[in-house]
Protein backbone atom coordinates (compact mmCIF):
# COMPACT_ATOMS: atom_id res chain seq x y z
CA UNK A 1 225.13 211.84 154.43
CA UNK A 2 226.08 209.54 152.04
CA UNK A 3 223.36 206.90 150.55
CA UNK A 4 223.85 203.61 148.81
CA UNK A 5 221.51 201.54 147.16
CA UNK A 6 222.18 198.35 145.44
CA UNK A 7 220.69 196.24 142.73
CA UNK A 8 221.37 193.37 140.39
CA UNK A 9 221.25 190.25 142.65
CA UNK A 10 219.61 187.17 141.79
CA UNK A 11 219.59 183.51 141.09
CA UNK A 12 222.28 182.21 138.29
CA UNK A 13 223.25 178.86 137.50
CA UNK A 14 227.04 178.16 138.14
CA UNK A 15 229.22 179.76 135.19
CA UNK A 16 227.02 182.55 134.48
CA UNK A 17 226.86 186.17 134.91
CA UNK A 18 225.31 188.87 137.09
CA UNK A 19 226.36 192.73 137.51
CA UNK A 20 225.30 194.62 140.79
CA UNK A 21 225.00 198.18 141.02
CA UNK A 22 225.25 200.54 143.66
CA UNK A 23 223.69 203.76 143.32
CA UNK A 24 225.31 206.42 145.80
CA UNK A 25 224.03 210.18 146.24
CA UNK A 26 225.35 212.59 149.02
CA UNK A 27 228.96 213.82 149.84
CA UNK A 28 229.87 212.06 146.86
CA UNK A 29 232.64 214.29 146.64
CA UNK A 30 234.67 213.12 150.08
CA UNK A 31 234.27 209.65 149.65
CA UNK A 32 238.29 208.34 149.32
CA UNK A 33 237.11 204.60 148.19
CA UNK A 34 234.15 202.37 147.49
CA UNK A 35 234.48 198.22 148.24
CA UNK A 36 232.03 195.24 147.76
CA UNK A 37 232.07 192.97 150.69
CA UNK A 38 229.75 189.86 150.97
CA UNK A 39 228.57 187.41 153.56
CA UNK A 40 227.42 183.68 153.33
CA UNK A 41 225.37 182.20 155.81
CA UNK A 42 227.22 181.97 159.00
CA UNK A 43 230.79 183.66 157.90
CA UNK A 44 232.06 186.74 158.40
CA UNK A 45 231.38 189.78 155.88
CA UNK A 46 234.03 189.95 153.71
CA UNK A 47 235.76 192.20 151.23
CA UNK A 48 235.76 191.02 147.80
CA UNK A 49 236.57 194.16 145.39
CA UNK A 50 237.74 197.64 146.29
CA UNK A 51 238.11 200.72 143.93
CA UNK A 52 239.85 204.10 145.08
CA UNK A 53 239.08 207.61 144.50
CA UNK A 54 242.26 207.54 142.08
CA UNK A 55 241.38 204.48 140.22
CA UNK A 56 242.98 201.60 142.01
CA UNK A 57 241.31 198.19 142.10
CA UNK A 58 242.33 194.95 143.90
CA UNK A 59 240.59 192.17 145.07
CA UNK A 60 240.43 189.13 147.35
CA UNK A 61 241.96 185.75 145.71
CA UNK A 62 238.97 183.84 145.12
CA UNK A 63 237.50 186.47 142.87
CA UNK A 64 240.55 187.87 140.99
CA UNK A 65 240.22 187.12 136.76
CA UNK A 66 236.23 186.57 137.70
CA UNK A 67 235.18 189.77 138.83
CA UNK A 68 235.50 193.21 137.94
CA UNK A 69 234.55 196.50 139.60
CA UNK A 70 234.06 199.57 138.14
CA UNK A 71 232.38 203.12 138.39
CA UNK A 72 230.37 205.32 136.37
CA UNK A 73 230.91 208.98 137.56
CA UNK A 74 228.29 210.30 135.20
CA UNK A 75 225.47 207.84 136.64
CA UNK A 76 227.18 207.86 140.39
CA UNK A 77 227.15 204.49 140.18
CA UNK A 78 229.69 201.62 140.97
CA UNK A 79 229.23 198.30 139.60
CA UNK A 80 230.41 194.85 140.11
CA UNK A 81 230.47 192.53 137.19
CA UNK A 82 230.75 188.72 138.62
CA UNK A 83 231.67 185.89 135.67
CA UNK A 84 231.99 182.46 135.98
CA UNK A 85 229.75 182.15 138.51
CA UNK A 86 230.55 179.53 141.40
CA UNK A 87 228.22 178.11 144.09
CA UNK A 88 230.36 178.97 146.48
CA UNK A 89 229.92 183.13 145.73
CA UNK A 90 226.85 182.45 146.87
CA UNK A 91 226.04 185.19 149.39
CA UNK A 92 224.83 188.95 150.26
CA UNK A 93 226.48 191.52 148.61
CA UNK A 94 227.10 194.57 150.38
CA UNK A 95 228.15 197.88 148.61
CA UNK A 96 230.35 200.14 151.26
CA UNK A 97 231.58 203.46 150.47
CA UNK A 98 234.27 205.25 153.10
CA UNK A 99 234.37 208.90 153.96
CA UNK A 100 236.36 211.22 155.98
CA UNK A 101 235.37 214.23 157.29
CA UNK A 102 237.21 217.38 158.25
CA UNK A 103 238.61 216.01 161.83
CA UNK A 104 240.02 213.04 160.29
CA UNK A 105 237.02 210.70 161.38
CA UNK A 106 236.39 208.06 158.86
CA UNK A 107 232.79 206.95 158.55
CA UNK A 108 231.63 203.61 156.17
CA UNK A 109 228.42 203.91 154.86
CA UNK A 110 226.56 200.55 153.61
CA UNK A 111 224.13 199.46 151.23
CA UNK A 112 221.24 197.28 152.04
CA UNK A 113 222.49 194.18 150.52
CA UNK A 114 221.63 192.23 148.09
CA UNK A 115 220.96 188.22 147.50
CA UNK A 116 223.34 186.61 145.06
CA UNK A 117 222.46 182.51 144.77
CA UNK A 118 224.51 180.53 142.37
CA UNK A 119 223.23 176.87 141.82
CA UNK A 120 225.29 173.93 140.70
């Protein structure tokens, strides 16, 4: 079973910095793509960043040329680096990791979240 852990969030002041990680351990090996979604107070959990098992990165609009996601292979870690900070990325920041086993079935595994607060 795959495991996620994440790590990094915190409070910034708007224009900063902050890079989450997300540690992941078991069936490293079949997951086909990891994603960062996050969620604001009363919205719906959303993706924001998305790298495949090839490489491939994309992102939702209101992130692109702020944030960056990336992976470590050696540390079996994935990381989000946010810049330019606005209040309005102010939310919980979920690391998700998809896997498919054998039959086809796709499971999504998910981190515990983690608090990002941005302050004007």
């Amino acid at each position: 079973q795959v495991q996620l852990v994440e790590s990094g969030g915190g409070l910034v002041q708007a224009g900063g910095s902050l890079r989450l990680s997300c540690a992941v351990s078991g069936g490293i090996s079949s997951i086909v793509s990891m994603k960062w979604y996050r969620q604001a107070p009363g919205k719906q959990r959303d993706m924001v960043a998305i790298i495949t098992s090839s490489g491939i990165t994309n992102y939702v609009d209101s992130v692109k040329g702020r944030f960056t996601i990336s992976r470590d292979n050696a540390k079996n870690t994935v990381y989000l680096q946010m810049n330019s900070l606005k209040p309005d990325d102010t939310a919980v920041y979920y690391c998700n990791a998809v896997q498919y086993q054998g039959t086809g079935r796709r499971i999504d595994y998910w981190g515990q979240g983690t608090q990002v607060t941005v302050s004007s």
